[in-house]
C-alpha atoms as a PDB file:
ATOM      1  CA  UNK A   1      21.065  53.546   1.423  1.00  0.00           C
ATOM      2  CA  UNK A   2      21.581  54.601  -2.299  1.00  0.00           C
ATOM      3  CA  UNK A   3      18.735  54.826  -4.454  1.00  0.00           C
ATOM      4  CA  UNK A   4      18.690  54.791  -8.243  1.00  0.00           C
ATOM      5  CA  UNK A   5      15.763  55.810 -10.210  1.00  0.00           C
ATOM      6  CA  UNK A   6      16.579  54.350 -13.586  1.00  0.00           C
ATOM      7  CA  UNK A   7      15.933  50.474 -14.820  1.00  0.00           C
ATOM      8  CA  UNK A   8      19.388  50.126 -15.842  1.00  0.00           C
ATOM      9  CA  UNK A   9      21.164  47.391 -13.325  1.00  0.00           C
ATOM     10  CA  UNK A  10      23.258  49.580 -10.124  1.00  0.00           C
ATOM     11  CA  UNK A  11      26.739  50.580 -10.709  1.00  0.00           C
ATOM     12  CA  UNK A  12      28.778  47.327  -9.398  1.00  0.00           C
ATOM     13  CA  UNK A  13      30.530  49.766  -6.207  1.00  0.00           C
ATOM     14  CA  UNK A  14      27.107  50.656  -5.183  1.00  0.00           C
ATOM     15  CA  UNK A  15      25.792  47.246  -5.357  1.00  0.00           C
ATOM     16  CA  UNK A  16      28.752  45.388  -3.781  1.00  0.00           C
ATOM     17  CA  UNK A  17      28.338  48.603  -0.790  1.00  0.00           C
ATOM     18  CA  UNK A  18      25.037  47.279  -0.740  1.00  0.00           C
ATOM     19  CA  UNK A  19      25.301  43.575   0.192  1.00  0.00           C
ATOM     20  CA  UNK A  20      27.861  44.471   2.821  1.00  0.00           C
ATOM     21  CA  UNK A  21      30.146  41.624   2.184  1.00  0.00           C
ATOM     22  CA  UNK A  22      33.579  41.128   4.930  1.00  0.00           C
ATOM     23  CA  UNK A  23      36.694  39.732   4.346  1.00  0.00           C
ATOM     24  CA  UNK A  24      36.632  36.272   5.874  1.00  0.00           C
ATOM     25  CA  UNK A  25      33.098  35.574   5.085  1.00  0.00           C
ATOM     26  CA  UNK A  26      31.787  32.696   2.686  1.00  0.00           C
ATOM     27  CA  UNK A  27      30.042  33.708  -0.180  1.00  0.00           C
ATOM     28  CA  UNK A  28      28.059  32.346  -2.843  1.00  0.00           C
ATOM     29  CA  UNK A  29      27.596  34.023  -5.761  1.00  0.00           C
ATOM     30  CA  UNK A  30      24.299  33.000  -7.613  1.00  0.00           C
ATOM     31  CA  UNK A  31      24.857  33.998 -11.093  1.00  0.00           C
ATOM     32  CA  UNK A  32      22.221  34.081 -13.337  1.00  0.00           C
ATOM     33  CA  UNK A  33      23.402  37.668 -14.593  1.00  0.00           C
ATOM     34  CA  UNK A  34      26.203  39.463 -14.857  1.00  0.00           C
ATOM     35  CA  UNK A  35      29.617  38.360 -12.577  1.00  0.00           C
ATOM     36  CA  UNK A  36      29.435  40.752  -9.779  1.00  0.00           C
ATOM     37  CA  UNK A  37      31.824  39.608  -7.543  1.00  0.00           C
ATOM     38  CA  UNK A  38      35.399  38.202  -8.143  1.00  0.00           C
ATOM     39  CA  UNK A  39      35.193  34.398  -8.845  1.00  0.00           C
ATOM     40  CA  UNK A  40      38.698  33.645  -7.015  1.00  0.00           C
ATOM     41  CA  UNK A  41      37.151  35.056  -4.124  1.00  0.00           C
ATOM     42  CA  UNK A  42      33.559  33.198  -3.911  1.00  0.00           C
ATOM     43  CA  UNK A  43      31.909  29.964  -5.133  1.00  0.00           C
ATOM     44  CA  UNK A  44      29.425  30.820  -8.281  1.00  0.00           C
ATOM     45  CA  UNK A  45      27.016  28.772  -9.236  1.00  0.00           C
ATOM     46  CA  UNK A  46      25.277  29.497 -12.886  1.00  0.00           C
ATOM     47  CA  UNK A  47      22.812  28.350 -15.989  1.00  0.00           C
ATOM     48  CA  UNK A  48      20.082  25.931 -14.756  1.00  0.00           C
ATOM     49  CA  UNK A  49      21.856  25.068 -11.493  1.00  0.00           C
ATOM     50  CA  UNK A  50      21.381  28.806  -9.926  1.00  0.00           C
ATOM     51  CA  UNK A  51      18.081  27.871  -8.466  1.00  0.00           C
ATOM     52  CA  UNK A  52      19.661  24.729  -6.156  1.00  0.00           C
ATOM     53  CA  UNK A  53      22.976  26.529  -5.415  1.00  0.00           C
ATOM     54  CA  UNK A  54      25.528  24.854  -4.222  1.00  0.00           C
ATOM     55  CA  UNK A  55      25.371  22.610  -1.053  1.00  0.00           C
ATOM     56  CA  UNK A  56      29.309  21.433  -1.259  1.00  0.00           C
ATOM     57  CA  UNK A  57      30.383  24.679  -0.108  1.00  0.00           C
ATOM     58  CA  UNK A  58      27.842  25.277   2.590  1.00  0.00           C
ATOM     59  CA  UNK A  59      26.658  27.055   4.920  1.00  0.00           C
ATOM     60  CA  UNK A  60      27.298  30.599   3.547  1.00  0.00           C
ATOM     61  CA  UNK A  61      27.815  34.314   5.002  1.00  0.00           C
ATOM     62  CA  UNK A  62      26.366  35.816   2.195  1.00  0.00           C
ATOM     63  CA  UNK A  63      24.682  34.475  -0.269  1.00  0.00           C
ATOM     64  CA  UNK A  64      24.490  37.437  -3.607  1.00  0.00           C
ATOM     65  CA  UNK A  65      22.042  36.853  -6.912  1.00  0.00           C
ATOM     66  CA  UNK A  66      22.968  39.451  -9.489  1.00  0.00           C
ATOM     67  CA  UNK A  67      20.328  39.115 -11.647  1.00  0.00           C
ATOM     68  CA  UNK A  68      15.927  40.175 -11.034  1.00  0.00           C
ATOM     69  CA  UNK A  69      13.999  36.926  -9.587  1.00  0.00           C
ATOM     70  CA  UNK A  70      10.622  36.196  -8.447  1.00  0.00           C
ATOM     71  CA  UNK A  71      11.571  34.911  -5.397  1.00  0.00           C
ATOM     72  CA  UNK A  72      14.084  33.231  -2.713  1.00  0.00           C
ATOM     73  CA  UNK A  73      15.020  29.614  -3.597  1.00  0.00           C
ATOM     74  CA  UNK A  74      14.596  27.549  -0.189  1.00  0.00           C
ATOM     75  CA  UNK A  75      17.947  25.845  -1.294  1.00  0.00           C
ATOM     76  CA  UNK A  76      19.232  29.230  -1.069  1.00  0.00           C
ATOM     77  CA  UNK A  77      17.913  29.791   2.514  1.00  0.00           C
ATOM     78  CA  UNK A  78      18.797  26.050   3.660  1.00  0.00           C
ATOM     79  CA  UNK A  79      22.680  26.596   2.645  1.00  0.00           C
ATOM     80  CA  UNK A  80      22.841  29.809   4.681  1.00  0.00           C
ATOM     81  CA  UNK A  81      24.833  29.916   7.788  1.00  0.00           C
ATOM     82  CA  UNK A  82      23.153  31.119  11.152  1.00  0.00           C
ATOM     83  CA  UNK A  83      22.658  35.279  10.725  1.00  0.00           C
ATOM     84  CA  UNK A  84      23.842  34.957   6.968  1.00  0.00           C
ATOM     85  CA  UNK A  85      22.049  37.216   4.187  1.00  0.00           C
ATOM     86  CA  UNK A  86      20.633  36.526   0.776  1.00  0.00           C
ATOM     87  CA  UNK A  87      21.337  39.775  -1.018  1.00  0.00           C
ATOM     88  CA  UNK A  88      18.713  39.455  -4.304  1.00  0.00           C
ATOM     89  CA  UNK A  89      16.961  41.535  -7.192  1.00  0.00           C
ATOM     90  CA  UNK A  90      13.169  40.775  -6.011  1.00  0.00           C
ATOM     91  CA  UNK A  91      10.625  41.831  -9.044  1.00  0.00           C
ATOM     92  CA  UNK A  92       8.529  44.939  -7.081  1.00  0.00           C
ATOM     93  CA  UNK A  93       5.966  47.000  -9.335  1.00  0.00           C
ATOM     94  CA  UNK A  94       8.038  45.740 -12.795  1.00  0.00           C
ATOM     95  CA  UNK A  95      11.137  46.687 -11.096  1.00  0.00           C
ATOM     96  CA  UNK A  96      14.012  44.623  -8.826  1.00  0.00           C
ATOM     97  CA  UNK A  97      15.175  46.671  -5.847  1.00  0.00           C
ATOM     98  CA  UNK A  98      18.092  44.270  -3.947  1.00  0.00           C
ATOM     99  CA  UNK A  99      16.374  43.052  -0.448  1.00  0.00           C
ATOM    100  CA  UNK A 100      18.338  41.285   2.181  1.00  0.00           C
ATOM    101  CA  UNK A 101      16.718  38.297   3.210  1.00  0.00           C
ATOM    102  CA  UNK A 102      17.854  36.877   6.465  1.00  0.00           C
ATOM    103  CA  UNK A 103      15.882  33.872   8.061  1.00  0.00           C
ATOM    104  CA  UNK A 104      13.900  33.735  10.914  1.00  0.00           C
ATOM    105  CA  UNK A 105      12.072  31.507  13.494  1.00  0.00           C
ATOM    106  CA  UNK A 106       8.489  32.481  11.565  1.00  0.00           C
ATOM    107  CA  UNK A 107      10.194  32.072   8.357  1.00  0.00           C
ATOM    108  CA  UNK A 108      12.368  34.422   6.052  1.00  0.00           C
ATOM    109  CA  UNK A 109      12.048  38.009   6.364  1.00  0.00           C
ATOM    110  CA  UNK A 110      13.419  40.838   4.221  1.00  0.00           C
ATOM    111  CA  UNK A 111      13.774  44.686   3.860  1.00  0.00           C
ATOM    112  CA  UNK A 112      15.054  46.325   0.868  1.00  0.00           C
ATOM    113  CA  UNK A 113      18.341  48.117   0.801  1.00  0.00           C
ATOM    114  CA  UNK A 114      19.145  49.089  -2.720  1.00  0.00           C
ATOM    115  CA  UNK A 115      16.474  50.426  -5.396  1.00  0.00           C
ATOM    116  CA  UNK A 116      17.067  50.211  -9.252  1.00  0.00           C
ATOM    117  CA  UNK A 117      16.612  47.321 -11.653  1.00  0.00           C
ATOM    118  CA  UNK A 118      18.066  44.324 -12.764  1.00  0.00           C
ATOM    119  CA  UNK A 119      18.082  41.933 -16.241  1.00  0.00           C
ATOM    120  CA  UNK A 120      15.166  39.572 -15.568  1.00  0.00           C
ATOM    121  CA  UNK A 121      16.562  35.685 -14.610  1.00  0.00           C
ATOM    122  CA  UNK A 122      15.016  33.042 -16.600  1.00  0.00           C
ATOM    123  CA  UNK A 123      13.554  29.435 -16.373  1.00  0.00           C
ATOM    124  CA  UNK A 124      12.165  28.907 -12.386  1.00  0.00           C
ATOM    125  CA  UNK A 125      13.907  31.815 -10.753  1.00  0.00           C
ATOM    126  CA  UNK A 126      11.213  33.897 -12.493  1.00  0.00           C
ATOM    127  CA  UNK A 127       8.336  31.566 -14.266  1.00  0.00           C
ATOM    128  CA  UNK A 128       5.778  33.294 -16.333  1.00  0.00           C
ATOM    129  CA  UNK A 129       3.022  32.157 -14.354  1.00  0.00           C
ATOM    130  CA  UNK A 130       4.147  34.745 -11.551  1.00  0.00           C
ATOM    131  CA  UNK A 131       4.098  38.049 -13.687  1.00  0.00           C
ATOM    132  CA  UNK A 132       1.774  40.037 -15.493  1.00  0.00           C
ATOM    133  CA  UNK A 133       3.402  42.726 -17.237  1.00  0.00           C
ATOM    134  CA  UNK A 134       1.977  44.503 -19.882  1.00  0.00           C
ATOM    135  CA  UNK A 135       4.101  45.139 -23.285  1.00  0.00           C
ATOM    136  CA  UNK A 136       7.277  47.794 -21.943  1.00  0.00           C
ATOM    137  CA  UNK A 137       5.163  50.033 -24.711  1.00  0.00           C
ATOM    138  CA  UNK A 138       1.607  50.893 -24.668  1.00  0.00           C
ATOM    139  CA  UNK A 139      -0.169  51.902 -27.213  1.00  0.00           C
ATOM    140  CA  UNK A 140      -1.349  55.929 -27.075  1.00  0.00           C
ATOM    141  CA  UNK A 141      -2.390  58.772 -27.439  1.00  0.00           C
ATOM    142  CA  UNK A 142      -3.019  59.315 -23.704  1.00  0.00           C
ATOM    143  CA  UNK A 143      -6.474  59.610 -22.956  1.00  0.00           C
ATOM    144  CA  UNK A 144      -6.559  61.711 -20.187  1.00  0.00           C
ATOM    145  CA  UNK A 145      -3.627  64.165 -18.875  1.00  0.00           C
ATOM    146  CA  UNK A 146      -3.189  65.806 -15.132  1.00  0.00           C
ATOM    147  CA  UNK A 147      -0.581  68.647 -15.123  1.00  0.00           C
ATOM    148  CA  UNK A 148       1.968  68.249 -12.217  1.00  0.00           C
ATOM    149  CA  UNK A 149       2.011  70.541  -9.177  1.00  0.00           C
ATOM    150  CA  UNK A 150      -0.340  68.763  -6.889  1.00  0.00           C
ATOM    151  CA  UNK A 151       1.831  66.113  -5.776  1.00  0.00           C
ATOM    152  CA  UNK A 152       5.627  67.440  -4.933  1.00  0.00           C
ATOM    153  CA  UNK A 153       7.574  65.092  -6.340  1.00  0.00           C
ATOM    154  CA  UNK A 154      11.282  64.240  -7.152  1.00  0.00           C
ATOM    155  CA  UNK A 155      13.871  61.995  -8.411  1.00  0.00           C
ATOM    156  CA  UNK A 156      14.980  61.086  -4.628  1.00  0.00           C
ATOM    157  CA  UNK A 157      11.576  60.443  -3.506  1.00  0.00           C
ATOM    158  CA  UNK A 158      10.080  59.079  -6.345  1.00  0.00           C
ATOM    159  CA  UNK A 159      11.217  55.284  -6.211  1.00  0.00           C
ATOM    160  CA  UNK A 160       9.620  55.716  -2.279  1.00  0.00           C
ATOM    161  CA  UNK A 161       6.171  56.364  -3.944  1.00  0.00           C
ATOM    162  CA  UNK A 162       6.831  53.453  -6.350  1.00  0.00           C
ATOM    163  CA  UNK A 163       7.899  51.012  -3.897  1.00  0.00           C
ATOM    164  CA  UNK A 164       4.651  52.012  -1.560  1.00  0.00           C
ATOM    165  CA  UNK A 165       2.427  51.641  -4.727  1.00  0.00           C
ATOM    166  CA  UNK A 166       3.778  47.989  -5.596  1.00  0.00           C
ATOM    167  CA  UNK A 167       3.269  46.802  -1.659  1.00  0.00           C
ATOM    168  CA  UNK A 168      -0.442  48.568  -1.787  1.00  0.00           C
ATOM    169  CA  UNK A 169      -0.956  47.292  -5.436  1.00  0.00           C
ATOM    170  CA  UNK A 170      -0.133  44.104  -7.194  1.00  0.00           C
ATOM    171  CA  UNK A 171      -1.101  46.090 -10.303  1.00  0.00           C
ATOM    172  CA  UNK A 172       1.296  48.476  -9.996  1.00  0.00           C
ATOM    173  CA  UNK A 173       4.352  47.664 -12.833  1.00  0.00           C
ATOM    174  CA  UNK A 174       6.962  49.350 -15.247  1.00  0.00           C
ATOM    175  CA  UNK A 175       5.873  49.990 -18.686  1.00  0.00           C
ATOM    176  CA  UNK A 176       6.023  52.970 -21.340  1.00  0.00           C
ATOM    177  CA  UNK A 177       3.500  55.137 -23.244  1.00  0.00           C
ATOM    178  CA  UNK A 178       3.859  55.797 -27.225  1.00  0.00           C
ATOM    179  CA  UNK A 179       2.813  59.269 -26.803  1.00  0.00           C
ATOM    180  CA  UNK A 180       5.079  62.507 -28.193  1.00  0.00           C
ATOM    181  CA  UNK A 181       4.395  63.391 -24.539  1.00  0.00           C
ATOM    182  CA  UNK A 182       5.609  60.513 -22.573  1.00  0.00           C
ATOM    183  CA  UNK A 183       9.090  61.123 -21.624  1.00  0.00           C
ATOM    184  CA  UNK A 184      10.430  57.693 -19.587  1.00  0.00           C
ATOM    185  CA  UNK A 185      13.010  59.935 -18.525  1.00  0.00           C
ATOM    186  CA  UNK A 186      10.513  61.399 -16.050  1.00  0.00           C
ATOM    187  CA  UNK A 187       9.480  58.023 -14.480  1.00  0.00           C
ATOM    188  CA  UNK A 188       7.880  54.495 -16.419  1.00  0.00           C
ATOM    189  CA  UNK A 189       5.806  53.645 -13.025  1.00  0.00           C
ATOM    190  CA  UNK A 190       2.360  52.922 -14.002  1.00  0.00           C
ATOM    191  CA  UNK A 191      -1.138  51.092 -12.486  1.00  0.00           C
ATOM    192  CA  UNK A 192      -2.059  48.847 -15.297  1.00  0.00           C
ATOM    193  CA  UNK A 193      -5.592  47.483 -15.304  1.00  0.00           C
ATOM    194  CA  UNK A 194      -5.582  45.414 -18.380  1.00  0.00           C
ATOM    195  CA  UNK A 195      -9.889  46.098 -18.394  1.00  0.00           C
ATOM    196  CA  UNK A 196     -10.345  49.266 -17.322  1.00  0.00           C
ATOM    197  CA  UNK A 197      -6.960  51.130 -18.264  1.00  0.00           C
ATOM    198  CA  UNK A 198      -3.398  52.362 -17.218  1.00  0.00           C
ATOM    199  CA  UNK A 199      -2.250  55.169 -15.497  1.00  0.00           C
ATOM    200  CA  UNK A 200       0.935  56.929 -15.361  1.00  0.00           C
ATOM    201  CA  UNK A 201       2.313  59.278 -12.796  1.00  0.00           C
ATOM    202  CA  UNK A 202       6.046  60.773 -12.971  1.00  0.00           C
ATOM    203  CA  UNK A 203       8.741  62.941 -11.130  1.00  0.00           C
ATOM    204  CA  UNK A 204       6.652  66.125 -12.119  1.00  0.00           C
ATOM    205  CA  UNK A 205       3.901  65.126 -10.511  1.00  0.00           C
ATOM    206  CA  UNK A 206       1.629  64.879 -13.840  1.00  0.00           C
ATOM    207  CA  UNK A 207      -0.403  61.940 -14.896  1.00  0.00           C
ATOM    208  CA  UNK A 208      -1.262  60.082 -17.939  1.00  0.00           C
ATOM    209  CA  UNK A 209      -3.516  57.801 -18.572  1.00  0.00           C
ATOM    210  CA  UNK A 210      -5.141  55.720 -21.515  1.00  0.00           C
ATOM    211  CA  UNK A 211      -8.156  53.353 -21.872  1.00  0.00           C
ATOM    212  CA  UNK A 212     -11.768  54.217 -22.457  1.00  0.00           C
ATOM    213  CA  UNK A 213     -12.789  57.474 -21.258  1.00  0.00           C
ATOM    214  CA  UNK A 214     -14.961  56.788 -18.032  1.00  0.00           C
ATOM    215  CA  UNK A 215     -12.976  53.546 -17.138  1.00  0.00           C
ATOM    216  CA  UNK A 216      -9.309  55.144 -17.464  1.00  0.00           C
ATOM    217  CA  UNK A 217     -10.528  58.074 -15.518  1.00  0.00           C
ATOM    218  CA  UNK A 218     -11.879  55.546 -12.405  1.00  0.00           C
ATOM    219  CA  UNK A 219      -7.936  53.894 -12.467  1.00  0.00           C
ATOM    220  CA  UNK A 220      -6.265  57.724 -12.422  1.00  0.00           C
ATOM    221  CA  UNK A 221      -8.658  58.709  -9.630  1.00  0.00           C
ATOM    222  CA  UNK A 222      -7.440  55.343  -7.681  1.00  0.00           C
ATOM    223  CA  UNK A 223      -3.647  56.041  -8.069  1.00  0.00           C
ATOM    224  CA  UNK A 224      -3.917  59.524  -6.932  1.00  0.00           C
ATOM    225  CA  UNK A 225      -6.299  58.445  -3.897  1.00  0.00           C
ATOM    226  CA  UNK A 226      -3.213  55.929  -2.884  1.00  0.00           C
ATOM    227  CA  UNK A 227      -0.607  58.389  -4.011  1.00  0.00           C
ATOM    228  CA  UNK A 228      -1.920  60.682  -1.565  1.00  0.00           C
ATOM    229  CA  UNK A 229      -2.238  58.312   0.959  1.00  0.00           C
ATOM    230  CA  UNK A 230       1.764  57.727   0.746  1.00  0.00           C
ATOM    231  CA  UNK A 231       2.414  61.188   0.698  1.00  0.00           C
ATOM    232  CA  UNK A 232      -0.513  62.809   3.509  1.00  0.00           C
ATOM    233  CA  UNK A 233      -1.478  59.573   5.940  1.00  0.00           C
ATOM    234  CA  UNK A 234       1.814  58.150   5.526  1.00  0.00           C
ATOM    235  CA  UNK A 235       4.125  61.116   5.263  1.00  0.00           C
ATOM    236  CA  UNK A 236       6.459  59.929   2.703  1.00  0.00           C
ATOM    237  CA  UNK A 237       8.244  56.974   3.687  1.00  0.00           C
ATOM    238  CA  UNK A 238      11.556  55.999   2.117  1.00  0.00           C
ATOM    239  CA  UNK A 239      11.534  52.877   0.710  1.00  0.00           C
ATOM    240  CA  UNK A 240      13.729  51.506   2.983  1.00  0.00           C
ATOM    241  CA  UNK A 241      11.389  51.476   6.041  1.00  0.00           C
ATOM    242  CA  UNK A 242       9.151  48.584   4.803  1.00  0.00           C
ATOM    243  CA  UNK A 243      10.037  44.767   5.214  1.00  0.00           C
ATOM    244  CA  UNK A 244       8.164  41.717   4.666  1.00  0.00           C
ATOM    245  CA  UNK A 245       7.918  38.061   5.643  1.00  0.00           C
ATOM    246  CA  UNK A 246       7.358  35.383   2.715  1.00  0.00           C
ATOM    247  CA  UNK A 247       5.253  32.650   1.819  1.00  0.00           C
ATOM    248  CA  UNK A 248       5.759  29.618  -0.262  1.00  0.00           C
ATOM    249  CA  UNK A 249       4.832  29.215  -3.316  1.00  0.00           C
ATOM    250  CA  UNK A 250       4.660  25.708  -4.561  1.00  0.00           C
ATOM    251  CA  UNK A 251       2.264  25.239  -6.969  1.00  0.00           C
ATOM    252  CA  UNK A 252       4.994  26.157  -9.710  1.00  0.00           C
ATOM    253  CA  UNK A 253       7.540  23.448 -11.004  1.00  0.00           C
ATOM    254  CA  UNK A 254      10.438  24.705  -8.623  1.00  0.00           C
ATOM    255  CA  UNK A 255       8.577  26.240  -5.144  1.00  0.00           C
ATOM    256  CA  UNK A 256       9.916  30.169  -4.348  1.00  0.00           C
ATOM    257  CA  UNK A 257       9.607  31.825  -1.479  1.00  0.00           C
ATOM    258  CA  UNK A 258       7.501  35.518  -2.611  1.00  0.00           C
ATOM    259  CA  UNK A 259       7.500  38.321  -0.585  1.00  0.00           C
ATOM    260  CA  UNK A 260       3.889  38.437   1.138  1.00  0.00           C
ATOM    261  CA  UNK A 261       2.073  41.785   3.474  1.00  0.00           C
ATOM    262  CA  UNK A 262       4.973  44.178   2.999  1.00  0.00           C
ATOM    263  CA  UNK A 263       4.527  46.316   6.500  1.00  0.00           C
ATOM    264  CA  UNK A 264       6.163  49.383   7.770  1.00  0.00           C
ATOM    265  CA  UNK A 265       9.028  49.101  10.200  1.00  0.00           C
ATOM    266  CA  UNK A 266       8.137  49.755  14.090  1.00  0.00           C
ATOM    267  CA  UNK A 267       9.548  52.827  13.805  1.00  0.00           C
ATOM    268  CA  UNK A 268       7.506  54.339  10.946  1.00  0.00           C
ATOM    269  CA  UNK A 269       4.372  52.597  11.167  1.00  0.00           C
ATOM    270  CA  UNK A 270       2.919  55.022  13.776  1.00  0.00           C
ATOM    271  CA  UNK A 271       0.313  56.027  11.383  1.00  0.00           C
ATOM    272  CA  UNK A 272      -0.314  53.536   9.010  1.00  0.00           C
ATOM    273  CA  UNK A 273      -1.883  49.970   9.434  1.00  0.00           C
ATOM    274  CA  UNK A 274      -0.706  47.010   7.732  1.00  0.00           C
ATOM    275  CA  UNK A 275      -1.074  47.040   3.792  1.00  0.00           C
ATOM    276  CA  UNK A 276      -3.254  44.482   2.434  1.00  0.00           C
ATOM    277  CA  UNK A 277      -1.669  41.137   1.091  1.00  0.00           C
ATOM    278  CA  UNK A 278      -0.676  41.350  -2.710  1.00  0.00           C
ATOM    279  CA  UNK A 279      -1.848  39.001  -5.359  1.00  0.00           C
ATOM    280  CA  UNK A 280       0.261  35.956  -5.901  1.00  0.00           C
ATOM    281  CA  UNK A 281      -0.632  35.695  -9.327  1.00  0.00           C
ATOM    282  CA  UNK A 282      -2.369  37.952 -12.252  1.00  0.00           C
ATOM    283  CA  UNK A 283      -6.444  37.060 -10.996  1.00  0.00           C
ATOM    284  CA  UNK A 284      -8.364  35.632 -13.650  1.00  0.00           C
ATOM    285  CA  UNK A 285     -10.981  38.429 -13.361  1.00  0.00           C
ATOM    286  CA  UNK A 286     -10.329  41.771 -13.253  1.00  0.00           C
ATOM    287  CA  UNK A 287     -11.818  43.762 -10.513  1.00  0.00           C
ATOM    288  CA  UNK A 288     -13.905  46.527 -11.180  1.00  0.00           C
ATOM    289  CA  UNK A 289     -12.693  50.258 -11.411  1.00  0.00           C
ATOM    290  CA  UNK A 290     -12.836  51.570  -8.036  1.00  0.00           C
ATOM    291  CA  UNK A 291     -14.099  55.024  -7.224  1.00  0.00           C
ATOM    292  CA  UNK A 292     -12.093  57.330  -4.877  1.00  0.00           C
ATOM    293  CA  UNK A 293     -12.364  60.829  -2.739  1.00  0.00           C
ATOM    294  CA  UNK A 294     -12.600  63.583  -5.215  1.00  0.00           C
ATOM    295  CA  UNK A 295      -9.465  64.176  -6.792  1.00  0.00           C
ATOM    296  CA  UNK A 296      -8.234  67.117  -9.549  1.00  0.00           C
ATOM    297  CA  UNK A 297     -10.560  65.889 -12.835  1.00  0.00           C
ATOM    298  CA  UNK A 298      -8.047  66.038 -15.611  1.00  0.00           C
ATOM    299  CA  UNK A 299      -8.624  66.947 -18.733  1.00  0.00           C
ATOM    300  CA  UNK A 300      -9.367  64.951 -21.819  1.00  0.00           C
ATOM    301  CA  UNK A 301      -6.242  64.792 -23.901  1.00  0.00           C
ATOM    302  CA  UNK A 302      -6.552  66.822 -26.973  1.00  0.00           C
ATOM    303  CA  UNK A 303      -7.207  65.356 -30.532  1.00  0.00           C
ATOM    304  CA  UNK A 304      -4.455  64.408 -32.745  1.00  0.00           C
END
């Protein structure tokens, strides 16, 4: 399935390839972004009634959100017709690849089919209460560097590390490093540790990282020990091999289904055991800085 690395929302041919709509088929179009999808053709539903769709027209083929949400509305799931799809923007490590969300007898289950990002929905398709990202820019100069070359990486393969990091790591978000060095052309995904520090790692293969200088050096050591478990133990999966089931959350003014224990499919999971479960919400304590195998030490960034 196409991939995009950048956070700018997919073209509108790749996306509409993506949710795999036939003629015939009932569609609702759940718009709390752009207008995807041609309104004489589908029933759209907008503004503050997006998260109860639209029941009149029900059940639905296809059911299409065009714009990044924290989770699956269970109005969505109870208007959709037997072996329909929800096609939505699901926030993963400060980004919103598209999942399909189909529903089964142990509840809804999803796997992703289209990586990039989408504008952010507001009001209960994506409360506050769910998210914990950091300002897009964080404040520099890096603190520590690691040159690239250790880790082969690439624009194709790079949103499969990213996606493994967010289903290993709840932590694990988009955000931006004022630094002359920091190009977000070469990749924005980052393990922030609002305590301890954040950590950068991009299509080169380098890392930055900035926080105090024995604390920011325990979270780089951690994202290479889990890089390198995607890319040795794992070998490499695409993002498209993982899938998830959900659980409810309810204890936010309109209840959202959240992705919950993203797992390998059968077919890829030869090696790997399931990842643990990620944080529903941002914990009230930080845990502390984890040590890991020994990795390359980088080098304290020089003075500027």
């Amino acid at each position: 399935m196409i991939k995009q690395q950048n956070t700018a929302c997919p073209a509108t041919d790749e996306f509409l390839a993506a949710v795999d709509i036939s003629a015939g088929q009932r569609v609702l179009q759940v718009a709390v972004g752009d207008r995807l999808l041609d309104p004489d053709e589908v029933t759209t539903v907008a503004g503050d009634a997006a998260y109860f769709g639209d029941p009149t027209g029900a059940p639905y083929d296809r059911i299409v959100v065009t714009a990044g949400v924290a989770g699956i509305s269970p109005h969505w799931l109870d208007q959709l017709a037997p072996g329909g799809v929800i096609y939505a923007p699901v926030a993963h490590g400060g980004m919103h690849p598209v999942l399909a969300v189909t529903k089964r007898a142990a509840g809804p289950h999803a796997r992703p089919v289209l990586w990039g990002d989408f504008p952010p929905a507001t009001g209960p398709l994506r409360p506050d209460a769910l998210f914990h990202d950091p300002h897009r820019v964080l404040r520099g100069p890096a603190t520590y560097r690691v040159p690239g070359g250790h880790l082969d990486l690439n624009e194709d393969n790079y949103q499969d590390l990213w996606f493994f990091l967010a289903a290993r790591d709840a932590r694990i978000t988009r955000a931006e490093l004022d630094d002359p060095d920091f190009d977000p052309a070469r990749g924005c995904l980052a393990k922030h540790e609002p305590a301890h520090g954040t950590a950068w790692i991009q299509t080169d293969g380098s890392i930055m990282a900035v926080g105090d200088s024995n604390t920011a050096l325990a979270v780089v050591n951690l994202l290479l020990a889990q890089a390198t478990q995607w890319d040795k133990t794992l070998d490499r999966p695409q993002f498209t091999q993982w899938q998830c089931g959900f659980q409810l959350d309810d204890l936010v003014s309109h209840p959202l289904w959240l992705p919950h224990r993203w797992q390998l499919s059968a077919s890829a999971s030869t090696r790997f055991s399931p990842v643990e479960p990620r944080a529903r919400r941002w914990p009230s304590t930080t845990r502390p800085a984890v040590t890991s195998p020994p990795r390359p030490r980088p080098a304290a960034a020089p003075s500027r």
